[in-house]
C-alpha atoms as a PDB file:
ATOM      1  CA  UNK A   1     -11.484  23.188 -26.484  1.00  0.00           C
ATOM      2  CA  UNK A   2     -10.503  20.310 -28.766  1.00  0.00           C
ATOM      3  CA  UNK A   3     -13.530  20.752 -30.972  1.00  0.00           C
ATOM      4  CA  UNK A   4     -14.114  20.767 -35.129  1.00  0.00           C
ATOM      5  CA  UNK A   5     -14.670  24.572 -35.334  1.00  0.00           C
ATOM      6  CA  UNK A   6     -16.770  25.284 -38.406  1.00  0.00           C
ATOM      7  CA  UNK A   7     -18.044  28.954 -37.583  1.00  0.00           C
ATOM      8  CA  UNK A   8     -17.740  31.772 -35.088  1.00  0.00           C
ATOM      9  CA  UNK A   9     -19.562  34.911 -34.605  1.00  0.00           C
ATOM     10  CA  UNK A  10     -18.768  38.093 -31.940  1.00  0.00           C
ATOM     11  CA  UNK A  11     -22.094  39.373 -31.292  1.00  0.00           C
ATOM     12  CA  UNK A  12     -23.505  42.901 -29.979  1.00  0.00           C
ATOM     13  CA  UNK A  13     -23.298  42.138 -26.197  1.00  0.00           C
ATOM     14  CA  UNK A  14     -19.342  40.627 -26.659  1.00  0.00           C
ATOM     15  CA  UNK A  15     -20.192  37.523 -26.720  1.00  0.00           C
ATOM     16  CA  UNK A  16     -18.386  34.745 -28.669  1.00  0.00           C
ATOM     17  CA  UNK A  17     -20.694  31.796 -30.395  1.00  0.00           C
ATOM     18  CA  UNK A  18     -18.514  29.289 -31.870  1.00  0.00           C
ATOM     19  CA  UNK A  19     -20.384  26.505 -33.797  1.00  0.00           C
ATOM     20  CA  UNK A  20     -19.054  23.269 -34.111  1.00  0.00           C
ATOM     21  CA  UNK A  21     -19.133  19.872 -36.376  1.00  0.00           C
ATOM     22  CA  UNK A  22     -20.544  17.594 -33.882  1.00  0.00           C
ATOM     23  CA  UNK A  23     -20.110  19.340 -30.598  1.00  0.00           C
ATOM     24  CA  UNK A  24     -23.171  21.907 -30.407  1.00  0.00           C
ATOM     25  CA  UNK A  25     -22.615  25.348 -29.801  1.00  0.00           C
ATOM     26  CA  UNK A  26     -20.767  27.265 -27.189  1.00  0.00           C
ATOM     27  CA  UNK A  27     -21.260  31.016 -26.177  1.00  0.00           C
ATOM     28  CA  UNK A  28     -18.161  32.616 -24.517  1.00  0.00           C
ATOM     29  CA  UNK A  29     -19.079  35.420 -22.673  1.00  0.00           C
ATOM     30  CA  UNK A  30     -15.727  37.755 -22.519  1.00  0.00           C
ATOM     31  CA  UNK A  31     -16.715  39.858 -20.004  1.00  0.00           C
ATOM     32  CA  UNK A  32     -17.635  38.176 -17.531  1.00  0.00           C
ATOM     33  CA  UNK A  33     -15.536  35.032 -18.416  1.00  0.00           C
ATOM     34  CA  UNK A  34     -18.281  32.105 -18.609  1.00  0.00           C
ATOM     35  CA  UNK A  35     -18.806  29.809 -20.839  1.00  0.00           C
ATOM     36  CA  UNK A  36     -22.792  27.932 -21.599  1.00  0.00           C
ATOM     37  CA  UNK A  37     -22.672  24.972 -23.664  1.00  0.00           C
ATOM     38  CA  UNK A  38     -26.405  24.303 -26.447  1.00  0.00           C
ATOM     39  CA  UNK A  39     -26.817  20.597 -27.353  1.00  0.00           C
ATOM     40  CA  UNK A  40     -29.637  18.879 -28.501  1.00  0.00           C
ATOM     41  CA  UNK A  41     -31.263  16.870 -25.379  1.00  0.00           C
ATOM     42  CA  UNK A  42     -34.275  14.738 -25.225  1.00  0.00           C
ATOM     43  CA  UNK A  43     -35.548  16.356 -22.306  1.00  0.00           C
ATOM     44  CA  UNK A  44     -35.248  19.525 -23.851  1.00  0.00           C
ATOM     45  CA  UNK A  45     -37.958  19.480 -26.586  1.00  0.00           C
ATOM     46  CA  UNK A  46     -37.201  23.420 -27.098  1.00  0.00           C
ATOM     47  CA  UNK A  47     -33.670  22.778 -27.373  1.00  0.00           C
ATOM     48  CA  UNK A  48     -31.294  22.995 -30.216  1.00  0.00           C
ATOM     49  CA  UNK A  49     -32.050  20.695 -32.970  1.00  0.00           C
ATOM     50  CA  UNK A  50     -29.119  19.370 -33.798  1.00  0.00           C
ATOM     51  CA  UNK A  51     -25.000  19.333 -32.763  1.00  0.00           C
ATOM     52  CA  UNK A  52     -23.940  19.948 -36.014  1.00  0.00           C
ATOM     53  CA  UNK A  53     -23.796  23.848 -36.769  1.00  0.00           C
ATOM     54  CA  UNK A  54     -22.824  25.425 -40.172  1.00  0.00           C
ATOM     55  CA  UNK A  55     -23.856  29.131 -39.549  1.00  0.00           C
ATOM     56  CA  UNK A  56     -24.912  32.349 -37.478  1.00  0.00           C
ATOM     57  CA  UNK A  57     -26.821  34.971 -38.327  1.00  0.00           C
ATOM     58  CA  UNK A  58     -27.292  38.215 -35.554  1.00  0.00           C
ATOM     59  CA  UNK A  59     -30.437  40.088 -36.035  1.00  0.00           C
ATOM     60  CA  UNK A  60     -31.120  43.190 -35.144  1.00  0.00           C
ATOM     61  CA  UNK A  61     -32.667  43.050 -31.503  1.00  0.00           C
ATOM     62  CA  UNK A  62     -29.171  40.713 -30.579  1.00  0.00           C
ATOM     63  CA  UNK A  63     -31.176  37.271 -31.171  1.00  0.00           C
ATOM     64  CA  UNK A  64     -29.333  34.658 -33.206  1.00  0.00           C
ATOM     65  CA  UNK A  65     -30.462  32.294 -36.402  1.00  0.00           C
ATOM     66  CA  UNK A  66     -28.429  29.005 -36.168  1.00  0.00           C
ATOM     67  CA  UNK A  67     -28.052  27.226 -40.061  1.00  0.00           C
ATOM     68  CA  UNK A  68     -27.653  23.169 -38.845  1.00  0.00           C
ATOM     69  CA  UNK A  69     -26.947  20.464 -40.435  1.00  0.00           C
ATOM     70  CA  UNK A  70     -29.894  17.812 -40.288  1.00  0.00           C
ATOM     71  CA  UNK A  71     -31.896  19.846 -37.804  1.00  0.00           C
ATOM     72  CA  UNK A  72     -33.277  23.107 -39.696  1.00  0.00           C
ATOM     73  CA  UNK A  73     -32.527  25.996 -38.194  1.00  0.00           C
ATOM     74  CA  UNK A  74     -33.029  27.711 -34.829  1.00  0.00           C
ATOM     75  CA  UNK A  75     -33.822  30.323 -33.055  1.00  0.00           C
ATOM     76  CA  UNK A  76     -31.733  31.862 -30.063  1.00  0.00           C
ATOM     77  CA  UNK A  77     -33.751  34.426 -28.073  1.00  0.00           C
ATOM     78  CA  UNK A  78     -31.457  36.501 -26.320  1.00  0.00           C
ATOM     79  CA  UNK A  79     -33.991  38.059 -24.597  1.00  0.00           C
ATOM     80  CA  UNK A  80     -35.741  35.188 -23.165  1.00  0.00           C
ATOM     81  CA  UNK A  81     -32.412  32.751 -23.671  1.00  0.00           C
ATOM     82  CA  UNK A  82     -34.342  30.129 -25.092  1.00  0.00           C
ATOM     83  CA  UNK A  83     -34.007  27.648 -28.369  1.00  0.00           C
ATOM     84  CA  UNK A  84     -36.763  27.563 -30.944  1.00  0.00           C
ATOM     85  CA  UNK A  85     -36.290  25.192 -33.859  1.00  0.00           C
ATOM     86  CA  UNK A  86     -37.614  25.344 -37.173  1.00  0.00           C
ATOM     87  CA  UNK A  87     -37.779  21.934 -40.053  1.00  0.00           C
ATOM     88  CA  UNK A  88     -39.270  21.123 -43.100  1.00  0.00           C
ATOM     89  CA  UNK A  89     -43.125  20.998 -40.632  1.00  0.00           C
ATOM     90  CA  UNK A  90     -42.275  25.023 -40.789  1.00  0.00           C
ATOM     91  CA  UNK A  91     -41.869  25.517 -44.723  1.00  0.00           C
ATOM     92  CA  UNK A  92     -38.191  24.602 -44.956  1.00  0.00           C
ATOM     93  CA  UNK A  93     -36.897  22.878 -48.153  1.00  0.00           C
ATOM     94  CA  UNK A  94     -33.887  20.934 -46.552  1.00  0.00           C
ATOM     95  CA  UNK A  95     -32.838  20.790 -42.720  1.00  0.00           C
ATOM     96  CA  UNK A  96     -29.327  21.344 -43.437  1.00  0.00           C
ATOM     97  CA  UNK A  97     -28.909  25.293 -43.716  1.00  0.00           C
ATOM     98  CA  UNK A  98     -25.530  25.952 -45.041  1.00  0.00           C
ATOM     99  CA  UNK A  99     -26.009  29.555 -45.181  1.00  0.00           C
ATOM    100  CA  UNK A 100     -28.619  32.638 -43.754  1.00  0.00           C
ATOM    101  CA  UNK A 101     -28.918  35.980 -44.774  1.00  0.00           C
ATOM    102  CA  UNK A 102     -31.661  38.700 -44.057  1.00  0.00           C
ATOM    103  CA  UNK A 103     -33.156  40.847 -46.688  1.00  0.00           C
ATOM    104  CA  UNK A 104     -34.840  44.356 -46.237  1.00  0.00           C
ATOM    105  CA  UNK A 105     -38.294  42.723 -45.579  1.00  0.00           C
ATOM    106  CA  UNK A 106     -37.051  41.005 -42.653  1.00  0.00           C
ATOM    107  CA  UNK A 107     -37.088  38.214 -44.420  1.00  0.00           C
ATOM    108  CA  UNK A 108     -34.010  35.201 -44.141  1.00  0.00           C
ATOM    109  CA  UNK A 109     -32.845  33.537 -47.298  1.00  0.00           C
ATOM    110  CA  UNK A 110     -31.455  30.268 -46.662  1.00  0.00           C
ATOM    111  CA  UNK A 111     -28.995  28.330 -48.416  1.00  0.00           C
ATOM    112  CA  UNK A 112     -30.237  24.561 -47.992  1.00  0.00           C
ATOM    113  CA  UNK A 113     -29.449  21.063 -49.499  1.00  0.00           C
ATOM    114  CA  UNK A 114     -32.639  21.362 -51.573  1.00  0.00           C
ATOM    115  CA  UNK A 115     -32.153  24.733 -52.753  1.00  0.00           C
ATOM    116  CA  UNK A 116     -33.047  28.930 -52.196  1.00  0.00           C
ATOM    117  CA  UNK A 117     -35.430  28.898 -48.602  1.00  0.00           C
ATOM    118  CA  UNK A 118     -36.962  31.797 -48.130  1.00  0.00           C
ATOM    119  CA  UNK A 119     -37.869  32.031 -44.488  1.00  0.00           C
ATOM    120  CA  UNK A 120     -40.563  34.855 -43.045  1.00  0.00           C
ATOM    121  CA  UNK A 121     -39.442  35.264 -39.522  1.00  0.00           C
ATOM    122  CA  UNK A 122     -42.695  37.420 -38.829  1.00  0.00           C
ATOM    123  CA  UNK A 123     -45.051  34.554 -40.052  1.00  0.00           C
ATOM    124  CA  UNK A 124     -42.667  31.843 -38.623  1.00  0.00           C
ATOM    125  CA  UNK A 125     -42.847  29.983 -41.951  1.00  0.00           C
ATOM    126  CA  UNK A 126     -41.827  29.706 -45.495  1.00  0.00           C
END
């Protein structure tokens, strides 16, 4: 792959998301051997929001919070595969997200450049 690795998660469905410095994010599938490639495009509005990822977080129905660096975070959908990204418009302190974790609530707590996020995924916002 040649790529600057900086996090990798197996997920519920045995698939492989490896996050990278620069590169985007790739999803291995191992069972059926493909690869799909996420990188920000201008065409693609809904698209990841930036190339640089620093974490994953699975939830509970299999979808996927991506921690970026300069582009919030996002939202992978597994069910609809689709992208949703959220910035500082949403509530967020800093759109680099070092680090996501869930609490009981539901809620994500973010580890940002600014600071403690605390992100209500039913609301959408901070």
């Amino acid at each position: 792959m040649g790529k600057n690795v900086s996090v990798m998660h197996l997920d519920k469905k045995q698939n492989l998301w490896i996050g990278t410095r620069g590169d985007g994010l790739f999803m291995v599938d191992l069972i059926n051997e493909e690869l799909k490639t996420f990188n920000p495009t201008l065409k693609d509005k809904d698209g990841l929001s930036s190339n640089a990822i620093l974490c994953l977080l699975e939830t509970e129905p299999g979808n996927l919070w991506i921690g970026t660096r300069g582009g919030g975070i996002n939202f992978y959908n597994s069910e609809t595969k689709t992208v949703q990204s959220y910035g500082k418009k949403q509530g967020l302190l800093s759109t680099t997200v070092s680090s996501i974790e869930t609490d009981n609530s539901g809620n994500l707590w973010l580890s940002t450049q600014a600071g403690i996020s605390r992100f209500d995924i039913t609301e959408k916002n901070s």
